[in-house]
C-alpha atoms as a PDB file:
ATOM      1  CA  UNK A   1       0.000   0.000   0.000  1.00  0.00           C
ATOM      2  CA  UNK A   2       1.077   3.390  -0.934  1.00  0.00           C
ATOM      3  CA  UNK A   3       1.853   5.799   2.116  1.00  0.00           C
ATOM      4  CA  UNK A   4      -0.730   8.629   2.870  1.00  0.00           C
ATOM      5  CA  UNK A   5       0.514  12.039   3.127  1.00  0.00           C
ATOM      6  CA  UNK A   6      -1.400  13.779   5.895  1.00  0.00           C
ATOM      7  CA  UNK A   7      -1.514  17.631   4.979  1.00  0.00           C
ATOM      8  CA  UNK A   8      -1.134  20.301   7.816  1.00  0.00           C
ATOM      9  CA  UNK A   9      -3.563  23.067   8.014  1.00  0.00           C
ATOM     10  CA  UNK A  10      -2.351  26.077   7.103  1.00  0.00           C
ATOM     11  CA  UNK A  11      -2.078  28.567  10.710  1.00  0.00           C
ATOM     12  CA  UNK A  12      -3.916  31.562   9.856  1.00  0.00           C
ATOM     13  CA  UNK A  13      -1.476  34.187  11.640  1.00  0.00           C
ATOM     14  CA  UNK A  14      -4.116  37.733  11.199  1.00  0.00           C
ATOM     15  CA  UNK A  15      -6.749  35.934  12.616  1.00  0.00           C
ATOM     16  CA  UNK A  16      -6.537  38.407  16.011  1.00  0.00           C
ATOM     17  CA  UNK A  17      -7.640  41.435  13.141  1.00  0.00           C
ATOM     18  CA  UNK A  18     -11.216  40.323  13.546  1.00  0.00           C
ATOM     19  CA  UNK A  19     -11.886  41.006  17.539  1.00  0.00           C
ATOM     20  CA  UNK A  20      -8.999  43.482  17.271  1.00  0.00           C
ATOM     21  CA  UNK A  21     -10.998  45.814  14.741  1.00  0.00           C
ATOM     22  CA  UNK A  22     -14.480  45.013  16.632  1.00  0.00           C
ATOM     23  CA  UNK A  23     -12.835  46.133  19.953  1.00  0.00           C
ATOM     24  CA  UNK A  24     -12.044  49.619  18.006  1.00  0.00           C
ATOM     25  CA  UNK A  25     -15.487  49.903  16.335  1.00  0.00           C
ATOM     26  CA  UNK A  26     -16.622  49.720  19.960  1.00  0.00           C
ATOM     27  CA  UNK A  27     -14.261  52.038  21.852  1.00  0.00           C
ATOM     28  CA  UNK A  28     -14.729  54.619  19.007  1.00  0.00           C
ATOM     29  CA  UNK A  29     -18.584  54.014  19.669  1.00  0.00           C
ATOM     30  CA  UNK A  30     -18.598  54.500  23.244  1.00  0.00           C
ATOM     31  CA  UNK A  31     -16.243  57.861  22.799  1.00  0.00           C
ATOM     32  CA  UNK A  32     -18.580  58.799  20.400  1.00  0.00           C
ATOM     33  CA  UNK A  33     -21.757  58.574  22.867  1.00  0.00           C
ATOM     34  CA  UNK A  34     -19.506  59.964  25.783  1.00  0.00           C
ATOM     35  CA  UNK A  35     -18.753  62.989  23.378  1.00  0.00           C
ATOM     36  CA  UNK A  36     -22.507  63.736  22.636  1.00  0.00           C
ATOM     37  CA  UNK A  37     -23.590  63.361  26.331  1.00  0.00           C
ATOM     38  CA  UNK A  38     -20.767  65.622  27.581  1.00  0.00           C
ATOM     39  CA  UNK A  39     -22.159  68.778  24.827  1.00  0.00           C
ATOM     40  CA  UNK A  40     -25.138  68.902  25.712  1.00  0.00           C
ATOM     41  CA  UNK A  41     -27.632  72.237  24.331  1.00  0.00           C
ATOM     42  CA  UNK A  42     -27.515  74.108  27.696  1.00  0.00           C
ATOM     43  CA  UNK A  43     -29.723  76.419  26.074  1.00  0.00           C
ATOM     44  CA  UNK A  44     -32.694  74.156  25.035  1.00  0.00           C
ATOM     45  CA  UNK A  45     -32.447  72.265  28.013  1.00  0.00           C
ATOM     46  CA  UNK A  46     -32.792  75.492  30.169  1.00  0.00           C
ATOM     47  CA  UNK A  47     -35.811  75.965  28.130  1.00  0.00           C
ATOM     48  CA  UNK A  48     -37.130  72.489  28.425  1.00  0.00           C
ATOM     49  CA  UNK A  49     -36.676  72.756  32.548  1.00  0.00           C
ATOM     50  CA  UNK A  50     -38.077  76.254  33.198  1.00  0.00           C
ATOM     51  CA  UNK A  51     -40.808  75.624  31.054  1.00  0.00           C
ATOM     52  CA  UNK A  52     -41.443  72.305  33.000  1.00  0.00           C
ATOM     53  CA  UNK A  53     -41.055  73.762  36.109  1.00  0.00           C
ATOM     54  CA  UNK A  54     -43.147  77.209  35.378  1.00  0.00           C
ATOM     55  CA  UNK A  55     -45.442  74.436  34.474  1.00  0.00           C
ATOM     56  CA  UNK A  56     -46.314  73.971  37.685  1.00  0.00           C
ATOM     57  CA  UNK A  57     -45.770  77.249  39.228  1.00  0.00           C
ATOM     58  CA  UNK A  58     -42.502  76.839  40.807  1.00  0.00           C
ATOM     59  CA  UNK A  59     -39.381  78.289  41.728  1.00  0.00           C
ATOM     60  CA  UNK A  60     -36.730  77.533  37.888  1.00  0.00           C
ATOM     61  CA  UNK A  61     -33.614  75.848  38.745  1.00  0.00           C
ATOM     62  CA  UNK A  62     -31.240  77.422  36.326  1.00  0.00           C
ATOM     63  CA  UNK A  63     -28.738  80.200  38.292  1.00  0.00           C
ATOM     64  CA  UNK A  64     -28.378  82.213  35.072  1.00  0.00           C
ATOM     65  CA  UNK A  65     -31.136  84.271  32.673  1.00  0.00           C
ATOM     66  CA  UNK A  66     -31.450  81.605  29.978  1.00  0.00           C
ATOM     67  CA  UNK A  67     -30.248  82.811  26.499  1.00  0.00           C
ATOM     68  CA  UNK A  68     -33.088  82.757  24.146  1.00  0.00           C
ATOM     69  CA  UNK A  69     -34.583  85.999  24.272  1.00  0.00           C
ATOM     70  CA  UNK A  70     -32.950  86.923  27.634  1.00  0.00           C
ATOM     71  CA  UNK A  71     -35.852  86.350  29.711  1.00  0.00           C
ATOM     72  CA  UNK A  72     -35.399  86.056  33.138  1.00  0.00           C
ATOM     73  CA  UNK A  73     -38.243  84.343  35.076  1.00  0.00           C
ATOM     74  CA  UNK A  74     -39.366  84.822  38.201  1.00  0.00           C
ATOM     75  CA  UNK A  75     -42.324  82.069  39.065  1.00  0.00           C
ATOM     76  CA  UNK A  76     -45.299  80.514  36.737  1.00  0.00           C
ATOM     77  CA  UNK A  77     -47.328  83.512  37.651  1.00  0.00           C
ATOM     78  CA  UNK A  78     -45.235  86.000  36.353  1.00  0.00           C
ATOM     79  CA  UNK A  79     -44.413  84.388  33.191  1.00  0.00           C
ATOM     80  CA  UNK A  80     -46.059  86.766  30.384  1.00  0.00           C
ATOM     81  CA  UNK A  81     -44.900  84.466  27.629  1.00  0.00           C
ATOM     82  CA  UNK A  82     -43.217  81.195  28.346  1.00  0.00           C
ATOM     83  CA  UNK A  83     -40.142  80.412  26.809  1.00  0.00           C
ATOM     84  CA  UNK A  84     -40.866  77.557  24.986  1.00  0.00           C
ATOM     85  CA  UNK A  85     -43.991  80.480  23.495  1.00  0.00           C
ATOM     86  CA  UNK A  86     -40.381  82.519  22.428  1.00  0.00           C
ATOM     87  CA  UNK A  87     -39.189  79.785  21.136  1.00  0.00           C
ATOM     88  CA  UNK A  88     -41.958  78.796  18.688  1.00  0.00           C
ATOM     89  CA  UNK A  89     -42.536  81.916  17.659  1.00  0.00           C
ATOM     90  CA  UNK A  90     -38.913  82.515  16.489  1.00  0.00           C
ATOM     91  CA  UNK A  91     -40.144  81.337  12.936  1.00  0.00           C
ATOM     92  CA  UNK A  92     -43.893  81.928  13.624  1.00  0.00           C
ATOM     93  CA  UNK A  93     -45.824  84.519  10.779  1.00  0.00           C
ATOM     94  CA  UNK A  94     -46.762  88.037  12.338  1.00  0.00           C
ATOM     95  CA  UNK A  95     -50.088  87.310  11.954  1.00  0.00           C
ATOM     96  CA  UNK A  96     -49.932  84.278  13.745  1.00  0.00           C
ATOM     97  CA  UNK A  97     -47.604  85.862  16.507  1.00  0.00           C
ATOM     98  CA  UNK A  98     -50.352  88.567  17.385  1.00  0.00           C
ATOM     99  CA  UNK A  99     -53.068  85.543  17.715  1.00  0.00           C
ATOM    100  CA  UNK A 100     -51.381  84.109  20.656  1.00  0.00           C
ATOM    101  CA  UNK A 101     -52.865  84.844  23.893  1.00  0.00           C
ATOM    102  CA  UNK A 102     -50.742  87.023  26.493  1.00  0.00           C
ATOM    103  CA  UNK A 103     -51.461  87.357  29.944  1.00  0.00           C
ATOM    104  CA  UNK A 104     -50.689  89.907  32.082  1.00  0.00           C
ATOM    105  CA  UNK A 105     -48.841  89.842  35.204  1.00  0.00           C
ATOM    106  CA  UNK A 106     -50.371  90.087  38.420  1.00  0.00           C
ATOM    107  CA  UNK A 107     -47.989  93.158  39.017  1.00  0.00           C
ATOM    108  CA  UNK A 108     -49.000  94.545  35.836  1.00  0.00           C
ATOM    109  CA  UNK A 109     -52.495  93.536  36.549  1.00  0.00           C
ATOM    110  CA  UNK A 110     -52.932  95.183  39.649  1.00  0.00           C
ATOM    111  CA  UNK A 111     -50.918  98.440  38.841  1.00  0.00           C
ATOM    112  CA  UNK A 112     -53.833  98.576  35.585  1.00  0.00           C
ATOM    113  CA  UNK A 113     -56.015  98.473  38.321  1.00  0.00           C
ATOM    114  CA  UNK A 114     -54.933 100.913  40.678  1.00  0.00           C
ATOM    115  CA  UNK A 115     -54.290 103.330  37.724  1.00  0.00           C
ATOM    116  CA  UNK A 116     -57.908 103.009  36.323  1.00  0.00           C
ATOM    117  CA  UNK A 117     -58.992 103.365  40.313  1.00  0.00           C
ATOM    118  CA  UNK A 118     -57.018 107.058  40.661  1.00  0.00           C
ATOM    119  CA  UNK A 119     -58.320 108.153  36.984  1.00  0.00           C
ATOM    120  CA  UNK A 120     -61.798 107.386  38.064  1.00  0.00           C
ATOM    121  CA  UNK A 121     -61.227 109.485  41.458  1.00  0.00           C
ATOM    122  CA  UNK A 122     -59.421 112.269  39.454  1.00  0.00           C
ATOM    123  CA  UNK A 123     -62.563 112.508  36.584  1.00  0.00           C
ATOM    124  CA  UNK A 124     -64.902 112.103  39.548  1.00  0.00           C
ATOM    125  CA  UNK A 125     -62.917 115.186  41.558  1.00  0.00           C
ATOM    126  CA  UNK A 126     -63.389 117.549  38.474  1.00  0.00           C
ATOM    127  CA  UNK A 127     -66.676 116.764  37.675  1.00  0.00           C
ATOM    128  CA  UNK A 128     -67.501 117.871  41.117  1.00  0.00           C
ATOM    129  CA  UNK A 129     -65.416 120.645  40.754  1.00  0.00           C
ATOM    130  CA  UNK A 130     -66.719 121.712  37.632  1.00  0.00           C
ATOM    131  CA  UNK A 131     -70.762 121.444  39.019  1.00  0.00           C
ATOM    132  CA  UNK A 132     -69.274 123.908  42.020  1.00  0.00           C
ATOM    133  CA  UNK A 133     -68.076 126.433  39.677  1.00  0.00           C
ATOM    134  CA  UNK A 134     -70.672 126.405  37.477  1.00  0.00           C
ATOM    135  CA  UNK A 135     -73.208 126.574  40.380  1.00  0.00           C
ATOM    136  CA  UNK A 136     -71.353 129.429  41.862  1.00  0.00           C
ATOM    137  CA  UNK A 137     -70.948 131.183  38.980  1.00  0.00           C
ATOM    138  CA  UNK A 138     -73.811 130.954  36.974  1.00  0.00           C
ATOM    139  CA  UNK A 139     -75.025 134.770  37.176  1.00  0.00           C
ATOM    140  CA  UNK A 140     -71.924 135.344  35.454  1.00  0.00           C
ATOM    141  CA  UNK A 141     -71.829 132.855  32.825  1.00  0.00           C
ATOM    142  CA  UNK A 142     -75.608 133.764  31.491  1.00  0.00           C
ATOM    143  CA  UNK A 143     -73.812 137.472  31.164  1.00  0.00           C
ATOM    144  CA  UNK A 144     -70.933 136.142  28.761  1.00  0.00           C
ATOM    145  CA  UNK A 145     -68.264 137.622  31.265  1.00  0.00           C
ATOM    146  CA  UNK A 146     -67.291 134.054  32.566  1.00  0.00           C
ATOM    147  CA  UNK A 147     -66.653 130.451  30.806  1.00  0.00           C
ATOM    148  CA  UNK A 148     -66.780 127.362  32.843  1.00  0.00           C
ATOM    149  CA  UNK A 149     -65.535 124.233  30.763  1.00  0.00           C
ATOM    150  CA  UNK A 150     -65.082 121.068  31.506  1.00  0.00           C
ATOM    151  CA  UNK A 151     -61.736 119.381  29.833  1.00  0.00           C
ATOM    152  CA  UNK A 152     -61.193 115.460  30.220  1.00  0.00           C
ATOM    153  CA  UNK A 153     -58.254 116.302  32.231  1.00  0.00           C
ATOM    154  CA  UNK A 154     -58.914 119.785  33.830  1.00  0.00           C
ATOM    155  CA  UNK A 155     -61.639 122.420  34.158  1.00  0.00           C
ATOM    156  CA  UNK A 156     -60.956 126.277  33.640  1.00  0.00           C
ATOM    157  CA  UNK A 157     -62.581 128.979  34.035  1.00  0.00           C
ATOM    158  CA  UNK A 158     -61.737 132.042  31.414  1.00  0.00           C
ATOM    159  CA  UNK A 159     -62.899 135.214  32.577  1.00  0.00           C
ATOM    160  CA  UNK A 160     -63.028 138.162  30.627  1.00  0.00           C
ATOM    161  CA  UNK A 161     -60.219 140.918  31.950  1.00  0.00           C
ATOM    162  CA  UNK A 162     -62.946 143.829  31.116  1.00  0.00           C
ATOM    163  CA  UNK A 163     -64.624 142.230  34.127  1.00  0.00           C
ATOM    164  CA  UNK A 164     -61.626 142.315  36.046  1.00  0.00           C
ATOM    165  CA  UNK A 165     -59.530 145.275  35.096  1.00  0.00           C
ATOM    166  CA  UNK A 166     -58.952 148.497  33.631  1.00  0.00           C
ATOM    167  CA  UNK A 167     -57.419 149.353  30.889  1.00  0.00           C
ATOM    168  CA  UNK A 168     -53.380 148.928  31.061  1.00  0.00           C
ATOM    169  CA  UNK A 169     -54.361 147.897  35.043  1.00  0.00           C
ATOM    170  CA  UNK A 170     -53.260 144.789  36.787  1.00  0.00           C
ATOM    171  CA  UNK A 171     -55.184 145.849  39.971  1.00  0.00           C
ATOM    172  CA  UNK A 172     -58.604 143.683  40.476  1.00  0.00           C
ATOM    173  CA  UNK A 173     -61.487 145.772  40.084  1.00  0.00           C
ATOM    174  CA  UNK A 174     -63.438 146.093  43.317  1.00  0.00           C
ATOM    175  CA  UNK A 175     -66.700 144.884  41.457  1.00  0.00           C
ATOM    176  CA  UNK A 176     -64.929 141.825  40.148  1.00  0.00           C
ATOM    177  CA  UNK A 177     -63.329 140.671  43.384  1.00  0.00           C
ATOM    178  CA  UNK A 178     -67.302 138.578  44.336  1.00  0.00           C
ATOM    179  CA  UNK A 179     -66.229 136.441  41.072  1.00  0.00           C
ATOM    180  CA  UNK A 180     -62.973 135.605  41.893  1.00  0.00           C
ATOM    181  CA  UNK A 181     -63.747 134.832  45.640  1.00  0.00           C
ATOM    182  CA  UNK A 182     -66.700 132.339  44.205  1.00  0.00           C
ATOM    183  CA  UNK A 183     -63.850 130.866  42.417  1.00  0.00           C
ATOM    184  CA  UNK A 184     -61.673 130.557  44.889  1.00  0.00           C
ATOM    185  CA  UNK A 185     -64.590 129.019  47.693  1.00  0.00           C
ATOM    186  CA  UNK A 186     -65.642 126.610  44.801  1.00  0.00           C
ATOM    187  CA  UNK A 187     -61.707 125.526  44.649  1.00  0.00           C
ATOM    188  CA  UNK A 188     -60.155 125.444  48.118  1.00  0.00           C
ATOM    189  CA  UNK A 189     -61.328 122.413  50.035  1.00  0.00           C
ATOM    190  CA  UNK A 190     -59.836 120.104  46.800  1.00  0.00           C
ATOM    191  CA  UNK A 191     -55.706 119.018  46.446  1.00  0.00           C
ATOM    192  CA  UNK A 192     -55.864 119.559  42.530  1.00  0.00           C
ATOM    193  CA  UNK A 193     -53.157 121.961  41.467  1.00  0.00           C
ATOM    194  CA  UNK A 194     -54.552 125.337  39.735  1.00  0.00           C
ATOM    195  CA  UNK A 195     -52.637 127.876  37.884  1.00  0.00           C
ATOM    196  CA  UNK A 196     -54.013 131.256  36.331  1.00  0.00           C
ATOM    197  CA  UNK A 197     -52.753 131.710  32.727  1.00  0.00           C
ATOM    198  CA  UNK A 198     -52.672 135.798  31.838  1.00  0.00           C
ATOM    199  CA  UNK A 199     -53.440 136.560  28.055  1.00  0.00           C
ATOM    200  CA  UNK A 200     -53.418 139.697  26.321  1.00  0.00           C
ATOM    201  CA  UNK A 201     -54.470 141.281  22.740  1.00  0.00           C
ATOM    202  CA  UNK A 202     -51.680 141.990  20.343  1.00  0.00           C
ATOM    203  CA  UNK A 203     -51.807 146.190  20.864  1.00  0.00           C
ATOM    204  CA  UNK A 204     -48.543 146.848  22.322  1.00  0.00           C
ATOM    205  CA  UNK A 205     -47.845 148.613  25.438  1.00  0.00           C
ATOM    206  CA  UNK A 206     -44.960 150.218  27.022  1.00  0.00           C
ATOM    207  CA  UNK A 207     -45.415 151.729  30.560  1.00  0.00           C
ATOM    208  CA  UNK A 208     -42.788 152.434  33.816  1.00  0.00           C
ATOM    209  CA  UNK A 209     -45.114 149.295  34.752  1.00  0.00           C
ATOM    210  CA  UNK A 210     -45.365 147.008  32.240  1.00  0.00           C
ATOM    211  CA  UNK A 211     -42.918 147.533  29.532  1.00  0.00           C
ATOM    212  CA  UNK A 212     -44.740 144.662  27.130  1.00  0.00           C
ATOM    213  CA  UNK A 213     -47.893 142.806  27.409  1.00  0.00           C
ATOM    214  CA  UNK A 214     -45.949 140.007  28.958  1.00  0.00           C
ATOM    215  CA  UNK A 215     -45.560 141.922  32.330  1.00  0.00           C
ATOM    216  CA  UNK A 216     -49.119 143.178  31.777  1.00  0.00           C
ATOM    217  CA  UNK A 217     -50.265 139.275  31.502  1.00  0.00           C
ATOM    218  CA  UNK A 218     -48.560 137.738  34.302  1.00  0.00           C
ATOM    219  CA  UNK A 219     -49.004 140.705  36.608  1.00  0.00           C
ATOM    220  CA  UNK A 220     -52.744 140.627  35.957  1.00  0.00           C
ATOM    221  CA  UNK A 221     -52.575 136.505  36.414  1.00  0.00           C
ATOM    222  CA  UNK A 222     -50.586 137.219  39.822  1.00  0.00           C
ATOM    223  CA  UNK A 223     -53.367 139.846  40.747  1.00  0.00           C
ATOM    224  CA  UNK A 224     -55.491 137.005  40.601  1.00  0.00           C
ATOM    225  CA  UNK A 225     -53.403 134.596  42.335  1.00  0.00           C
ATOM    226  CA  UNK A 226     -53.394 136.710  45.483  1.00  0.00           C
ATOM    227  CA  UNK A 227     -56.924 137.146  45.730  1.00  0.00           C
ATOM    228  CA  UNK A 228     -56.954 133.104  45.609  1.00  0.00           C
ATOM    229  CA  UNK A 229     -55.047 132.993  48.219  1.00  0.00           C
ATOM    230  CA  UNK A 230     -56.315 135.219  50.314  1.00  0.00           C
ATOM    231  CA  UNK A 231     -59.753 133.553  50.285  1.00  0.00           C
ATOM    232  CA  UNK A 232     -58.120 129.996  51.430  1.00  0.00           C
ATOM    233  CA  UNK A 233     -55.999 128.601  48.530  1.00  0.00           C
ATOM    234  CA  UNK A 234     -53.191 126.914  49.319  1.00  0.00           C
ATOM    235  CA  UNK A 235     -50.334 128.722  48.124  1.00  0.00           C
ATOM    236  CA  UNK A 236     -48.904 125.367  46.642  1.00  0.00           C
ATOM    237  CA  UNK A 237     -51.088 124.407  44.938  1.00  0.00           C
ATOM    238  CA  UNK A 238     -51.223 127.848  43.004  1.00  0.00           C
ATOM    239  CA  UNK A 239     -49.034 128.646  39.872  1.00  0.00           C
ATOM    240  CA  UNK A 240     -48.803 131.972  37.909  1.00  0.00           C
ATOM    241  CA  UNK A 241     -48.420 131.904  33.953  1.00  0.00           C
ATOM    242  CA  UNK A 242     -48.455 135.044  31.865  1.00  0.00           C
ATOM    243  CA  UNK A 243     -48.628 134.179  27.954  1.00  0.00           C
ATOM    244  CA  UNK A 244     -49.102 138.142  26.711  1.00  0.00           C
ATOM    245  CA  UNK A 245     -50.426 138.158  22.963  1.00  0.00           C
ATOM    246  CA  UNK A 246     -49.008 134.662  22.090  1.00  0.00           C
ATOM    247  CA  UNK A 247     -52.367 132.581  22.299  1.00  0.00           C
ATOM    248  CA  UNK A 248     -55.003 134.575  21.045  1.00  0.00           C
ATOM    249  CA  UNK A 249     -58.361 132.716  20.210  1.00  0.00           C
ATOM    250  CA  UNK A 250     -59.753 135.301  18.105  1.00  0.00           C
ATOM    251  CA  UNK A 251     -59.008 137.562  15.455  1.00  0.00           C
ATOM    252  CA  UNK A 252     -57.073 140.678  17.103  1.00  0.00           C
ATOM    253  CA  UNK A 253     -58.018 142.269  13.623  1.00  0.00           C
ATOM    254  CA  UNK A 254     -61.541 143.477  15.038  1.00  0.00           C
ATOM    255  CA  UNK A 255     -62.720 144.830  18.199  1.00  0.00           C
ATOM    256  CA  UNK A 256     -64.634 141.729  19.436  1.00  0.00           C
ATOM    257  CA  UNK A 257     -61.579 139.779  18.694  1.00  0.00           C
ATOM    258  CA  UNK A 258     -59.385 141.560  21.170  1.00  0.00           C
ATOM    259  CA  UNK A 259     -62.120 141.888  23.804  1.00  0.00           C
ATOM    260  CA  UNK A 260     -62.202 138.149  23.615  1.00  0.00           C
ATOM    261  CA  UNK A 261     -58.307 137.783  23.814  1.00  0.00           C
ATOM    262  CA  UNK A 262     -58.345 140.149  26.599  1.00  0.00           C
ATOM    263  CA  UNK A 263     -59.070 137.713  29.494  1.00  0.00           C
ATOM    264  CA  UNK A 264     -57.625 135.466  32.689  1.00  0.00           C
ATOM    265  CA  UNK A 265     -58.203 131.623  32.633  1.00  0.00           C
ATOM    266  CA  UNK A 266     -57.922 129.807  36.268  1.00  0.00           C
ATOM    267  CA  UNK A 267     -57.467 125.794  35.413  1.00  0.00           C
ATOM    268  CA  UNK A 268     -58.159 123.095  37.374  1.00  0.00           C
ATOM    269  CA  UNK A 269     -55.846 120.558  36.598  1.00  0.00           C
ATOM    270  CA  UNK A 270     -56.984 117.080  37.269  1.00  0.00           C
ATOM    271  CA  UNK A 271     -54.825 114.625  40.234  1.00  0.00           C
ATOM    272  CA  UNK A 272     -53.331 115.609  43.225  1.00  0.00           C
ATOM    273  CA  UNK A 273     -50.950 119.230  43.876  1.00  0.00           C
ATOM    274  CA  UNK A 274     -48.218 116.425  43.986  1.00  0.00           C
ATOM    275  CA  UNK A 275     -48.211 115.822  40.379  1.00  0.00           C
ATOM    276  CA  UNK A 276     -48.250 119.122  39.360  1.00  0.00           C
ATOM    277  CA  UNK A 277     -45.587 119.031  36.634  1.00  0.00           C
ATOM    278  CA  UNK A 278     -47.215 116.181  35.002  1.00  0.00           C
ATOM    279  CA  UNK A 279     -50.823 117.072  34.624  1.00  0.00           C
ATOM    280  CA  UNK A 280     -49.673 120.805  33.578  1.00  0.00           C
ATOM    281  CA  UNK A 281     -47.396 118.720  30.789  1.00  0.00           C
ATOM    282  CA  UNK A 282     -50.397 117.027  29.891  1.00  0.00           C
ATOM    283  CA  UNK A 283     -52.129 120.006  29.725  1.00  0.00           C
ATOM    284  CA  UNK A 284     -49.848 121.983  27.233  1.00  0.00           C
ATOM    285  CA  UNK A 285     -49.822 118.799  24.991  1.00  0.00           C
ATOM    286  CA  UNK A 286     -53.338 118.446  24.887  1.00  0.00           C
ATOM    287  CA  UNK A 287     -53.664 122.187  24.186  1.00  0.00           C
ATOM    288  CA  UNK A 288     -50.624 122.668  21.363  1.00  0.00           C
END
């Protein structure tokens, strides 16, 4: 019998290649995952915990103002627009922006409140004021020598310096001191801050006195003023304003037209003597 050759197999040396290559397809998995967990969005999640947390009214958890929109909130109640709302409405159509609902704060509630509670005492205060003066007054009104009107944020009174004055005169006339202490009784027992505006017509004058009709309009304004005061005013409450020919309201081309430009307004201005400076702002606004 013929010998049989028994063949070796052959040793495959690269056979360690295989687990080799799936040990680095795993490591570079797992640094891969690691990498991804370690960069987190801080931003969205900041979102996605306030949001949860406003959610249920409570205190957020983040220590800094979160990025999108730089919002900074305080509670649940006090959120306007939640963040996650900013956040959808980043790419959201104007249109679609103005549909969403937004709730005011309480703060901002309750200051709406307390603002629509002292403009409904102020209106209240000058209507009352206005029904004194016209009550007190009305002899004079049915003779055309004094106005009452009522403004929607103060009430004057323009009396007609013919009334009040002589000619080139800044002294009250004895016969029109009754009106201005009617004034001045109708006035006194309210806070709302009252100055007397001084006009003139446009004919010039130039006295020792009252070189231009500017000292002839506030002196005849200040006239008034002190009479004011003397009947019970407070003094602070009071202001003095002398505008000469510079705010006619009638033709100074005719005689009627300077008679009527001739005159002394007192104005009521509506709120408290505290806010003076604003209401009397308001009131040049409203007037220019």
């Amino acid at each position: 019998m013929g010998r049989r050759h028994r063949h070796e197999e052959h040793t495959n040396h690269e056979a360690w290649a295989i687990p080799y290559g799936d040990l680095i397809t795993l490591l570079l998995a797992f640094f891969v995952v690691m990498y991804a967990i370690s960069s987190v969005n801080e931003g969205k999640y900041r979102v996605l915990s306030d949001s949860l947390v406003a959610a249920f009214r409570g205190t957020p958890r983040t220590l800094e103002p979160v990025q999108a929109g730089q919002k900074k909130v305080g509670s649940g109640a006090d959120i306007n627009i939640s963040i996650v709302q900013e956040q959808m409405q980043a790419g959201q159509p104007r249109d679609l922006m103005q549909a969403l609902p937004v709730t005011p704060s309480d703060n901002e509630t309750r200051a709406a409140g307390n603002a629509n509670s002292e403009n409904r005492a102020a209106t209240k205060t000058l209507d009352k004021i206005a029904d004194n003066l016209t009550s007190a007054l009305s002899g004079l009104e049915a003779d055309n020598l004094v106005t009452v009107r009522r403004k929607p944020l103060w009430v004057e009174v323009e009396i007609k310096t013919d009334l009040l004055f002589a000619s080139g005169n800044a002294q009250i006339a004895p016969a029109a001191r009754p009106a201005i202490e009617k004034v001045a009784t109708a006035i006194k027992d309210f806070n709302n801050p009252v100055r007397v505006e001084g006009h003139t017509d446009n004919v010039p004058i130039r006295t020792a006195a009252f070189p231009s009709n500017w000292e002839l309009s506030a002196a005849r304004a200040g006239s008034v003023v002190a009479l004011l005061e003397a009947v019970g005013v407070a003094p602070s409450r009071l202001a003095v304003i002398g505008y000469g020919e510079n705010r006619p309201i009638a033709n100074n081309d005719t005689a009627e037209g300077r008679n009527s430009n001739r005159r002394v307004v007192v104005v009521i201005l509506g709120g408290s003597s505290t806010s003076t400076e604003a209401s009397e702002k308001e009131k040049d606004d409203v007037k220019q």
